[in-house]
C-alpha atoms as a PDB file:
ATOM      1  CA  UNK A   1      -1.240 -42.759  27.328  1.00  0.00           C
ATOM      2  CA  UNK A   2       2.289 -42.535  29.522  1.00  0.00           C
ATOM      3  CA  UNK A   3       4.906 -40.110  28.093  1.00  0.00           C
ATOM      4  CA  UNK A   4       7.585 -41.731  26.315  1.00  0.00           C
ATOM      5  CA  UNK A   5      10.850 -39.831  26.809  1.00  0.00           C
ATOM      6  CA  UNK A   6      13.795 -40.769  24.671  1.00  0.00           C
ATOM      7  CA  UNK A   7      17.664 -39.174  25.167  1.00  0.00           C
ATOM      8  CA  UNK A   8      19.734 -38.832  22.258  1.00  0.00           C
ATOM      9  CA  UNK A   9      23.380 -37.960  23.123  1.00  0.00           C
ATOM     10  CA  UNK A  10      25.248 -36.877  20.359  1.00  0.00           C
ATOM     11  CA  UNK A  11      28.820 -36.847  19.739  1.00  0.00           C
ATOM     12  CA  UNK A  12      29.935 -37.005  23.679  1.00  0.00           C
ATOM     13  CA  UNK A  13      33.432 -38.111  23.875  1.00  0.00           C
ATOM     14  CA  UNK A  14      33.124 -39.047  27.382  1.00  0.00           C
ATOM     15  CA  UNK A  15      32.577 -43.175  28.295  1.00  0.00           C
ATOM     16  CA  UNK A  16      31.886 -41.927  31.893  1.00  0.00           C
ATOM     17  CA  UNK A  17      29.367 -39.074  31.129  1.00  0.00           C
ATOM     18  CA  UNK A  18      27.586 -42.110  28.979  1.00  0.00           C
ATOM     19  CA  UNK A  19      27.240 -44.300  31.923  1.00  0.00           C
ATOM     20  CA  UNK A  20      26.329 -41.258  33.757  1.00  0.00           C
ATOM     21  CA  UNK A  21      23.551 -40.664  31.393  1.00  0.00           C
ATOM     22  CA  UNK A  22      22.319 -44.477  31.341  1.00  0.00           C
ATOM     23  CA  UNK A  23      22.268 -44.557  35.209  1.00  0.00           C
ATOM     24  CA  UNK A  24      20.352 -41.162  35.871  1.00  0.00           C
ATOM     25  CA  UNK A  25      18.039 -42.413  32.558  1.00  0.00           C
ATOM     26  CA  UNK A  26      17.556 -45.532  34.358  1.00  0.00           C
ATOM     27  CA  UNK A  27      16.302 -44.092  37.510  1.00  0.00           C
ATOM     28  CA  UNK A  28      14.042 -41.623  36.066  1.00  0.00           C
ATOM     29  CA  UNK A  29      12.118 -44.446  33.844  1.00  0.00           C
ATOM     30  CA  UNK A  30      13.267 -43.173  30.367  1.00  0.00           C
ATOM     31  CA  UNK A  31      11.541 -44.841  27.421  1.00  0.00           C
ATOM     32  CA  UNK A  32      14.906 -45.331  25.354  1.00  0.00           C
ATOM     33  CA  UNK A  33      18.819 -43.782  24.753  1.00  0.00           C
ATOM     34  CA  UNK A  34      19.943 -43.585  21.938  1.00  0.00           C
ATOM     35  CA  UNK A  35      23.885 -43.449  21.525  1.00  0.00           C
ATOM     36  CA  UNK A  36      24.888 -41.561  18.038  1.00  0.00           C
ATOM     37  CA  UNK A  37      27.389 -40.163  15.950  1.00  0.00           C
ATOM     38  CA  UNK A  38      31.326 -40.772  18.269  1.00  0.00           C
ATOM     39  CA  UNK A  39      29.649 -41.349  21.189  1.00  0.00           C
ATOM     40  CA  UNK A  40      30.965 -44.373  23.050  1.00  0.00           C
ATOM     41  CA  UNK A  41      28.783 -47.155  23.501  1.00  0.00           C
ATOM     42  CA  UNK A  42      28.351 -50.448  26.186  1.00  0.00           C
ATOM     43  CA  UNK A  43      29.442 -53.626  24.660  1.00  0.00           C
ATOM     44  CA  UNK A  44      26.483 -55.437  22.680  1.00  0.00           C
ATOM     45  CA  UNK A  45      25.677 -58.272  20.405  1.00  0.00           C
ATOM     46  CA  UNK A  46      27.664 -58.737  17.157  1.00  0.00           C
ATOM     47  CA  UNK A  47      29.963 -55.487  18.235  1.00  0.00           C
ATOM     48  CA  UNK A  48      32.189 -54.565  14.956  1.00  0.00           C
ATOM     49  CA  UNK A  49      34.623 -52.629  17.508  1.00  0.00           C
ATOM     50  CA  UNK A  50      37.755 -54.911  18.213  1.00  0.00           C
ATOM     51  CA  UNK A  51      37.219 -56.977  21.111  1.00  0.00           C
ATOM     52  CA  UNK A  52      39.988 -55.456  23.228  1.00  0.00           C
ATOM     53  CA  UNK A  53      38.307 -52.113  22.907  1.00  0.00           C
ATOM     54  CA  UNK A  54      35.134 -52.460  23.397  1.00  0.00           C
ATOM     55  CA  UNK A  55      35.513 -54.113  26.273  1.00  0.00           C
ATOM     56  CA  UNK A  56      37.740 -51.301  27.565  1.00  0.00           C
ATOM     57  CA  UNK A  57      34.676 -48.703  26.891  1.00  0.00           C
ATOM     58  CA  UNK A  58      32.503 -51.287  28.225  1.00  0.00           C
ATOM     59  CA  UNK A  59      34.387 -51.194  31.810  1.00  0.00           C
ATOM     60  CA  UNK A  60      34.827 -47.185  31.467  1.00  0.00           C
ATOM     61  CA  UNK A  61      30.922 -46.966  30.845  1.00  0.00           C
ATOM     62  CA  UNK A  62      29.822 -49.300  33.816  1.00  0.00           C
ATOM     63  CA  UNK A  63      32.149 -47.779  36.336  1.00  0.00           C
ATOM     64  CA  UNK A  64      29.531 -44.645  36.223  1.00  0.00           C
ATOM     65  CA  UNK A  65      26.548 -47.064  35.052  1.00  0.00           C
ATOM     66  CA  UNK A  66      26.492 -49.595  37.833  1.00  0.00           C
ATOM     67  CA  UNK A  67      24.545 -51.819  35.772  1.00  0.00           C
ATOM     68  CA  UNK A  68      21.709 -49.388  34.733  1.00  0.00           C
ATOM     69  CA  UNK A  69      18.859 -51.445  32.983  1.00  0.00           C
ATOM     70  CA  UNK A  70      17.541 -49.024  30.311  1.00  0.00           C
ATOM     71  CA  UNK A  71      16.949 -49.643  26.743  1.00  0.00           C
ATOM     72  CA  UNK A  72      19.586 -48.159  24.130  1.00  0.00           C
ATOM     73  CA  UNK A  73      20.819 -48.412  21.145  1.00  0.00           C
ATOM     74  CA  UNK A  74      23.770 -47.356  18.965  1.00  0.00           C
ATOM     75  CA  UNK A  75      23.666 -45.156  15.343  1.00  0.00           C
ATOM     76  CA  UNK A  76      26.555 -43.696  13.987  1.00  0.00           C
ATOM     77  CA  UNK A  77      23.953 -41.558  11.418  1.00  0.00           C
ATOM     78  CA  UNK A  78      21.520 -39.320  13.103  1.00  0.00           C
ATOM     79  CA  UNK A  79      19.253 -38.154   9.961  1.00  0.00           C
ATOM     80  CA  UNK A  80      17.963 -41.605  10.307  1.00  0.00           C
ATOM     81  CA  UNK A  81      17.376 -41.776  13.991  1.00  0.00           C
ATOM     82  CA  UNK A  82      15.370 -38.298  13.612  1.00  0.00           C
ATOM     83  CA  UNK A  83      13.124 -39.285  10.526  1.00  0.00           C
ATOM     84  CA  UNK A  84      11.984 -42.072  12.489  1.00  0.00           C
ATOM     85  CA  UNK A  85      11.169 -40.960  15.731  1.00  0.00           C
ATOM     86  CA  UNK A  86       9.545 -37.933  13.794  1.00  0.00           C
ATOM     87  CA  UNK A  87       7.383 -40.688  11.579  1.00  0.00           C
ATOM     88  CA  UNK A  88       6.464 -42.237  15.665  1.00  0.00           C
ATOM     89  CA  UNK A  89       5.271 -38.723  16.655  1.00  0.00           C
ATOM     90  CA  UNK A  90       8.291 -37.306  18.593  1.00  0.00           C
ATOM     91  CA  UNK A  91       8.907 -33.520  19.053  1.00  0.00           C
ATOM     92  CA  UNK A  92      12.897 -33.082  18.927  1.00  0.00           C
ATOM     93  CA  UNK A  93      14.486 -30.960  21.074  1.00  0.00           C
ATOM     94  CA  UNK A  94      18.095 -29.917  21.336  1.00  0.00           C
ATOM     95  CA  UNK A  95      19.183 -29.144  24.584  1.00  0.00           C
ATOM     96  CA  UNK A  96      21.273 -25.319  23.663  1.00  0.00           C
ATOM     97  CA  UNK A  97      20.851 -22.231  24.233  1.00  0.00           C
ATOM     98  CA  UNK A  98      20.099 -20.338  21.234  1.00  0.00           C
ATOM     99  CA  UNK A  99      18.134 -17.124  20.349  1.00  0.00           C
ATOM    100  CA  UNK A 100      15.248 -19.394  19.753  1.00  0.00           C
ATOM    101  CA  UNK A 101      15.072 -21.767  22.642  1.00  0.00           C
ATOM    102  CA  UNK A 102      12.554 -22.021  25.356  1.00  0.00           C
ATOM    103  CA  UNK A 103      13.480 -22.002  29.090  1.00  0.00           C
ATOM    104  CA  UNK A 104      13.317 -25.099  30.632  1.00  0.00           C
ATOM    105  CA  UNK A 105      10.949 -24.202  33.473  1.00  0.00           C
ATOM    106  CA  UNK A 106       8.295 -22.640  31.547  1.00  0.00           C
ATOM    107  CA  UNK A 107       8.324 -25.830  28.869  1.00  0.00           C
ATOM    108  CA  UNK A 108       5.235 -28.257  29.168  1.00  0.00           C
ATOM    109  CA  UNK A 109       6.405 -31.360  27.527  1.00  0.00           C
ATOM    110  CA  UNK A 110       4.400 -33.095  24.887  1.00  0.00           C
ATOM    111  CA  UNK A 111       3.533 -36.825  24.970  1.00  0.00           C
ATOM    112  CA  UNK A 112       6.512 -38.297  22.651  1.00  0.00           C
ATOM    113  CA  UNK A 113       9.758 -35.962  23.735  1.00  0.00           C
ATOM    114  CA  UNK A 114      12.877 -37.100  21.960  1.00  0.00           C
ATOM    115  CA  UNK A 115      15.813 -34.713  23.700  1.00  0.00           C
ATOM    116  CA  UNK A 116      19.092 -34.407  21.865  1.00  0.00           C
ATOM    117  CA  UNK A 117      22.377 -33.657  23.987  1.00  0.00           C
ATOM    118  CA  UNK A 118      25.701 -32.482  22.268  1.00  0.00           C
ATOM    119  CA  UNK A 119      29.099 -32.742  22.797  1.00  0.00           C
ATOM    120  CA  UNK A 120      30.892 -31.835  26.602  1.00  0.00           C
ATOM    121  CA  UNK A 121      32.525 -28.787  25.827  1.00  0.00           C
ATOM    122  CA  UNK A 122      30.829 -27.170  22.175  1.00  0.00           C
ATOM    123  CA  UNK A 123      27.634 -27.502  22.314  1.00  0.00           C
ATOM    124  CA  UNK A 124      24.872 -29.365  19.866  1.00  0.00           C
ATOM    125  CA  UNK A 125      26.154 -28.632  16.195  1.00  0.00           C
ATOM    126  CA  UNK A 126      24.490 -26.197  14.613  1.00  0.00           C
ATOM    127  CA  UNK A 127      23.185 -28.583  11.659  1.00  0.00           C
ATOM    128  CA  UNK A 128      21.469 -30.968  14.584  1.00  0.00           C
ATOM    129  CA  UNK A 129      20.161 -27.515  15.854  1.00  0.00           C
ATOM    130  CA  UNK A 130      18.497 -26.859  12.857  1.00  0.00           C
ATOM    131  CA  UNK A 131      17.136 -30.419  12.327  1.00  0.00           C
ATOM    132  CA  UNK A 132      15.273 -29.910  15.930  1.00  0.00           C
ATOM    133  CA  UNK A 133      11.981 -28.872  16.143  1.00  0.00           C
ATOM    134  CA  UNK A 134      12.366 -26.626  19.427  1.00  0.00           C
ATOM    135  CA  UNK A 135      15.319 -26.362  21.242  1.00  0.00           C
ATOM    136  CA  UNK A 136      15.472 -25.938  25.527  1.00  0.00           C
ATOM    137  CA  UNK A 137      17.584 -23.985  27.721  1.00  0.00           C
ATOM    138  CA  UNK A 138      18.233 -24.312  31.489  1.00  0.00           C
ATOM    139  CA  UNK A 139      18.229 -20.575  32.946  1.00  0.00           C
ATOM    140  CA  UNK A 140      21.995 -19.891  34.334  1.00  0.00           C
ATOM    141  CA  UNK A 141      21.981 -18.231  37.402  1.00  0.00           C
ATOM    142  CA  UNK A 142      25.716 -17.618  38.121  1.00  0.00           C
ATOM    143  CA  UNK A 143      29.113 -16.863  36.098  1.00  0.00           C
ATOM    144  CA  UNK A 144      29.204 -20.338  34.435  1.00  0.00           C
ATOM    145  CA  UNK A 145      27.625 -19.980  30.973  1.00  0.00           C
ATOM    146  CA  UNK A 146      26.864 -23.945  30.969  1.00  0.00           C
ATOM    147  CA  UNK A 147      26.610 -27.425  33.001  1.00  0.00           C
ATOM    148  CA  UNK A 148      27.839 -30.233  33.019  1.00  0.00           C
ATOM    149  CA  UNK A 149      26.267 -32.420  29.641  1.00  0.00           C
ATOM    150  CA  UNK A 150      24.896 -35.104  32.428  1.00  0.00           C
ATOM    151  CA  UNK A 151      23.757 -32.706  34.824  1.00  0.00           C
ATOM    152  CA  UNK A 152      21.849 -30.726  31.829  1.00  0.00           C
ATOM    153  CA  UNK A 153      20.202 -33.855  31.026  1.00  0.00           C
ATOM    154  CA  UNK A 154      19.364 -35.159  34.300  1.00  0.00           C
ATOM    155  CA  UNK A 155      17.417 -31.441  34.937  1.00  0.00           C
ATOM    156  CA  UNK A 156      15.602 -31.744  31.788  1.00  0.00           C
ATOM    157  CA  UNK A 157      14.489 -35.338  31.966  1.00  0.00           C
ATOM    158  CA  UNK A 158      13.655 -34.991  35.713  1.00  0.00           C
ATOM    159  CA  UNK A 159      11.202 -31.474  34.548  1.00  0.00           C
ATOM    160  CA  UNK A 160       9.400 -33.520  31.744  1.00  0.00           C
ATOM    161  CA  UNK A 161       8.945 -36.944  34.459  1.00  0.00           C
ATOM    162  CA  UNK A 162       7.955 -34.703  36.668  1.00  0.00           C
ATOM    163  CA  UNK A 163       5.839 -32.085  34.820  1.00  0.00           C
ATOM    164  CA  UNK A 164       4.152 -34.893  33.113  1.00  0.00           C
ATOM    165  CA  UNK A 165       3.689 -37.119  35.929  1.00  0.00           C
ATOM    166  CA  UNK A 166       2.239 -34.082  37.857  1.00  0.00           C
ATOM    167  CA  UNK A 167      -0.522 -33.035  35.220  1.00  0.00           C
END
């Protein structure tokens, strides 16, 4: 059986960091992102937004997306996006540094990976943090205490293609 890899990003206020994410998701074969709480979303099927805005986060999306082609999906409630990925066999990890986490580079990925990103600038809440069943950390190496919510994501999907792919 393939690993399936799923993104979940979180309350990101950023329409460009979500194209971001759908183009570097895109390239590295992810199974499925899934776009929760706030975070802006491309323009779909029976869209409850007003026209005029959705198409204005549509354009601010693909202007980083350049027409990615990977599955997604929107959920403004994440409790129920958790309970069933967890019922599908997914391990949930938050993407945080915490006391508990495990560095990136010594993490060997399981099968069904389901990796939650948080907002730009605070972090994955503390309540998703506790709803995870591990969370990751990328080691930090200089005076920044964080990247970039894209370039986090692109790191960790890239070690659990690659890792798995590898093996």
């Amino acid at each position: 059986m393939s690993q399936q890899l799923i993104v979940i990003a979180h309350n990101l206020r950023s329409a460009h960091n979500v194209g971001s994410l759908l183009r570097t998701a895109d390239g590295l074969g992810i199974t499925e992102v899934i776009l929760t709480g706030y975070t802006p979303y491309p323009a779909m099927q029976h869209d409850s937004r007003l026209p005029h805005l959705a198409a204005k986060i549509n354009r601010q999306i693909q202007k980083t997306a350049l027409d990615a082609k990977v599955n997604w999906r929107h959920s403004e409630d994440l409790t129920p996006v958790l309970k069933e990925l967890r019922a599908n066999g997914y391990v949930i990890a938050a993407l945080e540094q915490s006391e508990t986490s495990i560095k990136l580079p010594g993490f060997n990925p399981p099968a069904k990976l389901a990796i939650i990103l948080g907002r730009e600038v605070e972090g994955v809440e503390q309540e998703v943090l506790a709803a995870s069943d591990i969370h990751l950390e990328i080691p930090m190496f200089g005076s920044k205490e964080s990247f970039n919510v894209v370039q986090a994501a692109a790191m960790a999907m890239y070690h659990c293609r690659f890792l798995t792919n590898a093996l």
